[in-house]
C-alpha atoms as a PDB file:
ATOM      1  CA  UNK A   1       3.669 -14.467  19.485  1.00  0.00           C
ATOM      2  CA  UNK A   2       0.191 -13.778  18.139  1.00  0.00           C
ATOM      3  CA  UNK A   3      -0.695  -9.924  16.857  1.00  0.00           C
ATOM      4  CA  UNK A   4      -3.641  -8.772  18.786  1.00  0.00           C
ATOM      5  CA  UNK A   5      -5.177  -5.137  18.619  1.00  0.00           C
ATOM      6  CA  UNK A   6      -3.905  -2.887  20.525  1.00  0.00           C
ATOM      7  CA  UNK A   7      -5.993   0.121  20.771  1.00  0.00           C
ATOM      8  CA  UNK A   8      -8.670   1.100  18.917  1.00  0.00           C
ATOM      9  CA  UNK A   9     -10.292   4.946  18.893  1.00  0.00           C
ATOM     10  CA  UNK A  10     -12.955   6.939  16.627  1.00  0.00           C
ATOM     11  CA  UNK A  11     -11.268  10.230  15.257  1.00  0.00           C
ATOM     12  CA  UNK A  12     -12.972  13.007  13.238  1.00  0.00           C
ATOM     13  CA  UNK A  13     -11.011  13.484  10.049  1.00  0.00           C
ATOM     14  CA  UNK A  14     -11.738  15.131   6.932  1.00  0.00           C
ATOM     15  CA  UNK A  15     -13.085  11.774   5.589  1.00  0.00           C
ATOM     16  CA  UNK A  16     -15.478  11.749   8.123  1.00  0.00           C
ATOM     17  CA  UNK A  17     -15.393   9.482  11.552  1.00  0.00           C
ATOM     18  CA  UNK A  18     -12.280   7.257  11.055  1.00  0.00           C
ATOM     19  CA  UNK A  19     -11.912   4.071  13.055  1.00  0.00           C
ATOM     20  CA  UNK A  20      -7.945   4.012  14.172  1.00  0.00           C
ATOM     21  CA  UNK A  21      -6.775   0.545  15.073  1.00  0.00           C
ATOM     22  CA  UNK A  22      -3.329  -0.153  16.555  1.00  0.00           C
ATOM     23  CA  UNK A  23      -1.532  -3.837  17.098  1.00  0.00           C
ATOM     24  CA  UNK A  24       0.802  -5.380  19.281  1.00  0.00           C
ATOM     25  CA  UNK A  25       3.235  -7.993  18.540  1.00  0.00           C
ATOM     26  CA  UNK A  26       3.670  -7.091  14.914  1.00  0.00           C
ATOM     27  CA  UNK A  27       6.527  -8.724  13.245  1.00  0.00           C
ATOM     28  CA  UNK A  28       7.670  -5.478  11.132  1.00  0.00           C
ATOM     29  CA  UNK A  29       8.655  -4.273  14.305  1.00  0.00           C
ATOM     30  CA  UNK A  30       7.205  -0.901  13.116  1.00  0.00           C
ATOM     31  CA  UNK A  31       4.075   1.035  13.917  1.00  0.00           C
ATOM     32  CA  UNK A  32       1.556  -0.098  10.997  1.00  0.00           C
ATOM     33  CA  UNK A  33      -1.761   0.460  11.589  1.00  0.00           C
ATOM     34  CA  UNK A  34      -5.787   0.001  10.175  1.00  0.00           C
ATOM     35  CA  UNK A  35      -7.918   2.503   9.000  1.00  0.00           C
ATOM     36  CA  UNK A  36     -11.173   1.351   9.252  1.00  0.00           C
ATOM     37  CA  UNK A  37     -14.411   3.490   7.463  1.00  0.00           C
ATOM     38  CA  UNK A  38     -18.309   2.353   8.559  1.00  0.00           C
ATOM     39  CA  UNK A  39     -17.267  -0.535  10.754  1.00  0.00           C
ATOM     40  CA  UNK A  40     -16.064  -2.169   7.968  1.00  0.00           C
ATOM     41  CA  UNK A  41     -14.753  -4.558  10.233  1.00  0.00           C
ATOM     42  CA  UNK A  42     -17.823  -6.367  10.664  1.00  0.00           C
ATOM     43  CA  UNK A  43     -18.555  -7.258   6.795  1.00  0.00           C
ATOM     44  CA  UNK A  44     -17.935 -10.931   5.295  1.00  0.00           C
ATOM     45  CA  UNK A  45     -15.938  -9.796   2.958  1.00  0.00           C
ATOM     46  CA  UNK A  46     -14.340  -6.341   3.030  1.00  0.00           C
ATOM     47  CA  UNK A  47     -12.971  -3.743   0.921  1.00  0.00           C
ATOM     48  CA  UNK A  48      -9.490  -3.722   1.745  1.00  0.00           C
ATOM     49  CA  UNK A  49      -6.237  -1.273   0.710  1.00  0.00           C
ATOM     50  CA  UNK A  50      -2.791  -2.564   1.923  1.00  0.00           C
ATOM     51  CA  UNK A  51      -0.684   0.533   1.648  1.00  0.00           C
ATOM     52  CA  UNK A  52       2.865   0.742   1.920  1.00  0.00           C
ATOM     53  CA  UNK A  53       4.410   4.775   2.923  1.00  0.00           C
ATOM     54  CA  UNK A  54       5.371   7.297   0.868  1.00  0.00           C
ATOM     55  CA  UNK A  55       5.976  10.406   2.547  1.00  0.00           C
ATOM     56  CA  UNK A  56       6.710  12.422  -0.644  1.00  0.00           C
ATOM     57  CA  UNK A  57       3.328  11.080  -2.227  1.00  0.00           C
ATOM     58  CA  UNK A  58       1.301  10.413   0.652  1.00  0.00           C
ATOM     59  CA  UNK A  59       1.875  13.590   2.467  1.00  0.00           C
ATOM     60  CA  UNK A  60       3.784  16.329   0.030  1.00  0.00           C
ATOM     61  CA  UNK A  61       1.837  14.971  -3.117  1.00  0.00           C
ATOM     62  CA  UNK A  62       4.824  14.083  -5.219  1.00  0.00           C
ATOM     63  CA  UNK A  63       4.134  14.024  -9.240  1.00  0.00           C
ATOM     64  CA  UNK A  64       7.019  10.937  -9.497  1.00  0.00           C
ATOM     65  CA  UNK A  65       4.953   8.125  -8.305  1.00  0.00           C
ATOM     66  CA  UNK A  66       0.920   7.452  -8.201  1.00  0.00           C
ATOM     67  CA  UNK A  67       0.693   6.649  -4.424  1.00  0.00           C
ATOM     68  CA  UNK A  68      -0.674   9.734  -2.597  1.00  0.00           C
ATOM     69  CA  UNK A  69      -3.207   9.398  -5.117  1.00  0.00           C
ATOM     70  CA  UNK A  70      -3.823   5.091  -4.846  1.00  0.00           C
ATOM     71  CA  UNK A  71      -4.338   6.387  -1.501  1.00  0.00           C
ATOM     72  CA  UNK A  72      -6.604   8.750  -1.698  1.00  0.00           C
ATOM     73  CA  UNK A  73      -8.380   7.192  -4.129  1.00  0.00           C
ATOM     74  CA  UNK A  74      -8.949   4.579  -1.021  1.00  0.00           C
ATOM     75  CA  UNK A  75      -9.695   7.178   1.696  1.00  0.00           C
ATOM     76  CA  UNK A  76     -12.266   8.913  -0.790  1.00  0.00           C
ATOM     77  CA  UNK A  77     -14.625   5.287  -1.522  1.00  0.00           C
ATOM     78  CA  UNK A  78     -13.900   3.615   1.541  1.00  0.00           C
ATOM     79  CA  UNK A  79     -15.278   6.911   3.721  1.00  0.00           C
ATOM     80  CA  UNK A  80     -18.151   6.787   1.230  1.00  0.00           C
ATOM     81  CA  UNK A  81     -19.174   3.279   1.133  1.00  0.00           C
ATOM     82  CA  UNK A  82     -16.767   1.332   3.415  1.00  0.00           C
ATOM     83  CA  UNK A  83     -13.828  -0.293   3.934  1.00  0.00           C
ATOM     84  CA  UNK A  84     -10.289  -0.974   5.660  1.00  0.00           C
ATOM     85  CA  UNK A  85      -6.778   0.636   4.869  1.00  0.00           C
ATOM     86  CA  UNK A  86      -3.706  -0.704   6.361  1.00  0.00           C
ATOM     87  CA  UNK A  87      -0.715   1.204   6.712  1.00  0.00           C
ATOM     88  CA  UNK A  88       2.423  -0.363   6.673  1.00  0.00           C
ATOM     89  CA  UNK A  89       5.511   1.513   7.120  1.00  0.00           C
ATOM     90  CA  UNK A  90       7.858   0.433   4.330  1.00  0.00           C
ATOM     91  CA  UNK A  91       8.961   3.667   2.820  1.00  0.00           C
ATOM     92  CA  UNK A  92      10.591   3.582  -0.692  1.00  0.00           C
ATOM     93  CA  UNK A  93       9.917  -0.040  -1.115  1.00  0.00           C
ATOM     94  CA  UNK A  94      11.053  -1.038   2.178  1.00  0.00           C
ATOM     95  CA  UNK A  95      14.493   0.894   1.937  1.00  0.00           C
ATOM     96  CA  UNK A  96      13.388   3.648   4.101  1.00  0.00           C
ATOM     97  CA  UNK A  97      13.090   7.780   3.433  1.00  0.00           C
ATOM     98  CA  UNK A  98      16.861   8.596   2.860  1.00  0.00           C
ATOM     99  CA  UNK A  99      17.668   5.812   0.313  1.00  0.00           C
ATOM    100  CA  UNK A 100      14.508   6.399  -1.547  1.00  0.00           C
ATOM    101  CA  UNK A 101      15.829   9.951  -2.115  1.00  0.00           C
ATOM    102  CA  UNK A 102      19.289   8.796  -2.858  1.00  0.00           C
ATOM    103  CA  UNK A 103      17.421   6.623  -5.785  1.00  0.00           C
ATOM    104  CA  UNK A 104      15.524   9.985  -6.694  1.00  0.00           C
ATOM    105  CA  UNK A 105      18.853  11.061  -8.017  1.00  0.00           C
ATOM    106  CA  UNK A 106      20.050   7.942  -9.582  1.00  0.00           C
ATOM    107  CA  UNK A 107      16.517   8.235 -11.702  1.00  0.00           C
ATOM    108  CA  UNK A 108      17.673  11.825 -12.543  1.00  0.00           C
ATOM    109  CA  UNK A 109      20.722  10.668 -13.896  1.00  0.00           C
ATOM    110  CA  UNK A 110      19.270   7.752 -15.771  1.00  0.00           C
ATOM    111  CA  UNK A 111      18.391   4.862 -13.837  1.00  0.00           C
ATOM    112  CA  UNK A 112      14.361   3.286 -13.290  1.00  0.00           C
ATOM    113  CA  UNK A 113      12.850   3.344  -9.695  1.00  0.00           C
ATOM    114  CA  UNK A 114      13.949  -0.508  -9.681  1.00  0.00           C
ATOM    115  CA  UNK A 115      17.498  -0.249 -11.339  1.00  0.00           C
ATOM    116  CA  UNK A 116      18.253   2.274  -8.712  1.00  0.00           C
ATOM    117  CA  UNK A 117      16.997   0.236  -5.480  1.00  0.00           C
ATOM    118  CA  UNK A 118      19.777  -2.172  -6.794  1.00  0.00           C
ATOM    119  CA  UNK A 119      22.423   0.376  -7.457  1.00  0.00           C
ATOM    120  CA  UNK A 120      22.250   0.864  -3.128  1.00  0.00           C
ATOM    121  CA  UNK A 121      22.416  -2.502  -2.663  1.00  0.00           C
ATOM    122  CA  UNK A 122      18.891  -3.327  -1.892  1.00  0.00           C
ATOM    123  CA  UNK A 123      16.349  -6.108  -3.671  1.00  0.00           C
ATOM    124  CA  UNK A 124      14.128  -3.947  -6.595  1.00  0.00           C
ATOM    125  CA  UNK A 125      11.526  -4.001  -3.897  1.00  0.00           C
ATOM    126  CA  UNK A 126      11.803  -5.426  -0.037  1.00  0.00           C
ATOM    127  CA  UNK A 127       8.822  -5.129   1.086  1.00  0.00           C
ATOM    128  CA  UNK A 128       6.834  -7.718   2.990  1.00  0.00           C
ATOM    129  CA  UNK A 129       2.955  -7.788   3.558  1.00  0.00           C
ATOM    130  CA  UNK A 130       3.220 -10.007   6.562  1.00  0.00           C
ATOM    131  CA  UNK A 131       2.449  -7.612   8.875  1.00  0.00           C
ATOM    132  CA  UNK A 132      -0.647  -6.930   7.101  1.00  0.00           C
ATOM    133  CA  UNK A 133      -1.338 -10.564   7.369  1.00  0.00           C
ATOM    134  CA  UNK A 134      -1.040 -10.434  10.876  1.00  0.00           C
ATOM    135  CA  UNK A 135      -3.229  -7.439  11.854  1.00  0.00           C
ATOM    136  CA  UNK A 136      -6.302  -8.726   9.049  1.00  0.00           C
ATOM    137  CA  UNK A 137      -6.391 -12.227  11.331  1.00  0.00           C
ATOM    138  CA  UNK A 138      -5.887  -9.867  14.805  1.00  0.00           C
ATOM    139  CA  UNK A 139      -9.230  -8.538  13.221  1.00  0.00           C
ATOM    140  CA  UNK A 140     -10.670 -11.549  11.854  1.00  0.00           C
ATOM    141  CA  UNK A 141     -10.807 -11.020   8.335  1.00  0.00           C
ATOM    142  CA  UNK A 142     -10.142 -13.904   6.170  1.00  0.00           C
ATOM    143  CA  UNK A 143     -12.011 -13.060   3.196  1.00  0.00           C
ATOM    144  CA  UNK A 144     -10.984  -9.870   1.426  1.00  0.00           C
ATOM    145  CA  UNK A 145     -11.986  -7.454  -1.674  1.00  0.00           C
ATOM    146  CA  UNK A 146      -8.770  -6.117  -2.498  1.00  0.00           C
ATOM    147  CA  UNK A 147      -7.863  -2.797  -4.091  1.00  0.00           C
ATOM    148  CA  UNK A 148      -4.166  -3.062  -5.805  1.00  0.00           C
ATOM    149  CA  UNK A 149      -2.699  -3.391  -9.151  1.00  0.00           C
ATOM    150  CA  UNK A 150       0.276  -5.440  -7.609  1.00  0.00           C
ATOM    151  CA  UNK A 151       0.291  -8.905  -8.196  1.00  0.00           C
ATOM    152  CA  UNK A 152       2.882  -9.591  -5.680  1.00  0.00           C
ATOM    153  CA  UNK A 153       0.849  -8.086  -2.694  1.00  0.00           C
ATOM    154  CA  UNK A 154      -1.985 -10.889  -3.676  1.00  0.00           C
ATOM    155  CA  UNK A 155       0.406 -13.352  -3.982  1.00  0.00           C
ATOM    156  CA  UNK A 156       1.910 -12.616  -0.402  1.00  0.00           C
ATOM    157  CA  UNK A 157      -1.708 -12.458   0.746  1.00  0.00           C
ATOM    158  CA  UNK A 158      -2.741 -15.768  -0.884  1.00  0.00           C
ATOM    159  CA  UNK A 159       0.207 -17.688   0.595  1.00  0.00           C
ATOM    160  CA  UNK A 160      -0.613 -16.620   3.865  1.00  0.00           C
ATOM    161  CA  UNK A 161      -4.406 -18.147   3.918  1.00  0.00           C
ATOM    162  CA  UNK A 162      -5.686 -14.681   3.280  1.00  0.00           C
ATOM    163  CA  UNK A 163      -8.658 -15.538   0.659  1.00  0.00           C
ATOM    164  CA  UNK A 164      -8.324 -12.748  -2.004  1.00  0.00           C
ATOM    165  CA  UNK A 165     -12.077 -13.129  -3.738  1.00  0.00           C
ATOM    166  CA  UNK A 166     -11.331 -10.027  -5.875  1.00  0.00           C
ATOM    167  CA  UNK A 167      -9.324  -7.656  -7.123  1.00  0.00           C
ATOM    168  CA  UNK A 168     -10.290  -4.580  -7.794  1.00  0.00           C
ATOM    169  CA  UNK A 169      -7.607  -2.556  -9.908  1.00  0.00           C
ATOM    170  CA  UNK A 170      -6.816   1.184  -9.007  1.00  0.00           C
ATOM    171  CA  UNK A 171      -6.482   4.169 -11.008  1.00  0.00           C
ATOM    172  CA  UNK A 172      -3.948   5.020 -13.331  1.00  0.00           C
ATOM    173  CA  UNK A 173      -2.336   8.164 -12.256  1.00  0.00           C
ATOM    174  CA  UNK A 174      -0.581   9.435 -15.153  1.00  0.00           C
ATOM    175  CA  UNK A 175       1.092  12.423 -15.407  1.00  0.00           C
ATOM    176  CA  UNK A 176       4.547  13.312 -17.390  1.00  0.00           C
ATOM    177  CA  UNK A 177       6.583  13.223 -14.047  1.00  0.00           C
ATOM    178  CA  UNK A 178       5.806   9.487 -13.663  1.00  0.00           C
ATOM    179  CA  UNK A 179       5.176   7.938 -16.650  1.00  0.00           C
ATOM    180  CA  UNK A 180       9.186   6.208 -16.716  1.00  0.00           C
ATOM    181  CA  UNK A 181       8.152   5.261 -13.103  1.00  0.00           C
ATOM    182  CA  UNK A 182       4.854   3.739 -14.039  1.00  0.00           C
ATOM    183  CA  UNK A 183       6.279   1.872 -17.681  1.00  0.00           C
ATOM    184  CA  UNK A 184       8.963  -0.196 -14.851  1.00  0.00           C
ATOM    185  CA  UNK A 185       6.157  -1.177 -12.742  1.00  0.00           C
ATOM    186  CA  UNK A 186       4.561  -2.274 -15.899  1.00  0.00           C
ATOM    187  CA  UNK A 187       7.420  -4.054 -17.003  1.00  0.00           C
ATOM    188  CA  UNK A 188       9.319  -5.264 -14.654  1.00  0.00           C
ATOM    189  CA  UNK A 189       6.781  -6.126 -11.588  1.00  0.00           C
ATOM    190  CA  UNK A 190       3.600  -7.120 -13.972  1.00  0.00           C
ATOM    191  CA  UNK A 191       2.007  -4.315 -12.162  1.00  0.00           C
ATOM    192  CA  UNK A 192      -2.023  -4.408 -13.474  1.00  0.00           C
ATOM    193  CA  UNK A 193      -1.994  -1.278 -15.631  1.00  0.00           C
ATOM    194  CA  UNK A 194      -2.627  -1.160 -19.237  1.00  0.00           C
ATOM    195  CA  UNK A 195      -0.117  -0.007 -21.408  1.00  0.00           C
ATOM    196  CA  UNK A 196      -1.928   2.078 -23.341  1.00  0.00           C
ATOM    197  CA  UNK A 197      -2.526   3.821 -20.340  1.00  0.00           C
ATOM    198  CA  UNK A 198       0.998   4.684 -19.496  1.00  0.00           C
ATOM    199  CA  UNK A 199       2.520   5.295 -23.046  1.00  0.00           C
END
């Protein structure tokens, strides 16, 4: 069945009036949702975030991984220019809040972020951008400017008729809590930072 929006409502935030857009018929089966900044909507070709949930970075500002700050990064030009986040809730890589803190202690005791996915049984990373797929065509955008460093997130994109025209590379968060955690992505996903950066 075809995603459609759901709901959509204007709510003051901190970032200024923020467009919040909800879908039906999602195939994640889980409340993701659009963010979108000065009816971004309505551009050819927007600037879009597709951002996967991390509670511990996102909302406590955890020093082990750079999303809370990817994300901010995004809420900080997008309320200043425009643009589009979507919010998909995969926590942890798609293994959900409780394993990702089981593999928090399996990187204390040795292990990378991806090692230690494994170690519970899960694929280094499970997450799917489908549903982010499905709610860009519920809002008829075809034709994207996308802000990741994740090569597998424009891949996904791509072979779902999503036309990625550019890619605009994030920050590089660095800090001595997460610079193991950043070196894996590097290494082992091809993530788009340099190395210099993260050595």
């Amino acid at each position: 069945m075809e995603s459609r929006i759901k709901q959509r409502v204007v709510i003051p935030t901190r970032y200024g009036d923020v467009e919040f857009c909800t879908f039906s018929n999602l195939s994640s089966n889980t409340e993701d949702f659009a963010l979108i900044f000065n009816h971004a909507d309505s551009e050819v070709c927007p600037k879009v975030r597709v951002h996967s949930e991390c509670i511990t970075g996102d909302l406590f500002a955890s020093k082990k991984c750079d999303c809370g700050d990817q994300l901010n990064e995004a809420l900080e030009l997008f309320s200043s220019t425009s643009g589009v986040i979507f919010y998909l809730r995969q926590e942890g890589r798609g293994i959900g809040l409780y394993n990702k803190i089981h593999a928090y202690q399996l990187q204390v005791e040795g292990m990378d972020t991806y090692e230690a996915n494994q170690a519970l049984n899960f694929d280094h990373d499970s997450r799917s951008y489908i549903a982010a797929v499905e709610m860009l065509n519920a809002l008829g955008m075809h034709k994207i400017k996308l802000y990741t460093n994740n090569p597998d997130k424009v891949n996904q994109l791509h072979n779902h008729n999503i036309n990625v025209v550019d890619i605009c590379k994030t920050g590089c968060y660095l800090k001595p809590e997460n610079i193991a955690y950043l070196q894996a992505k590097v290494v082992k996903t091809n993530h788009k930072l340099s190395i210099g950066e993260v050595i």
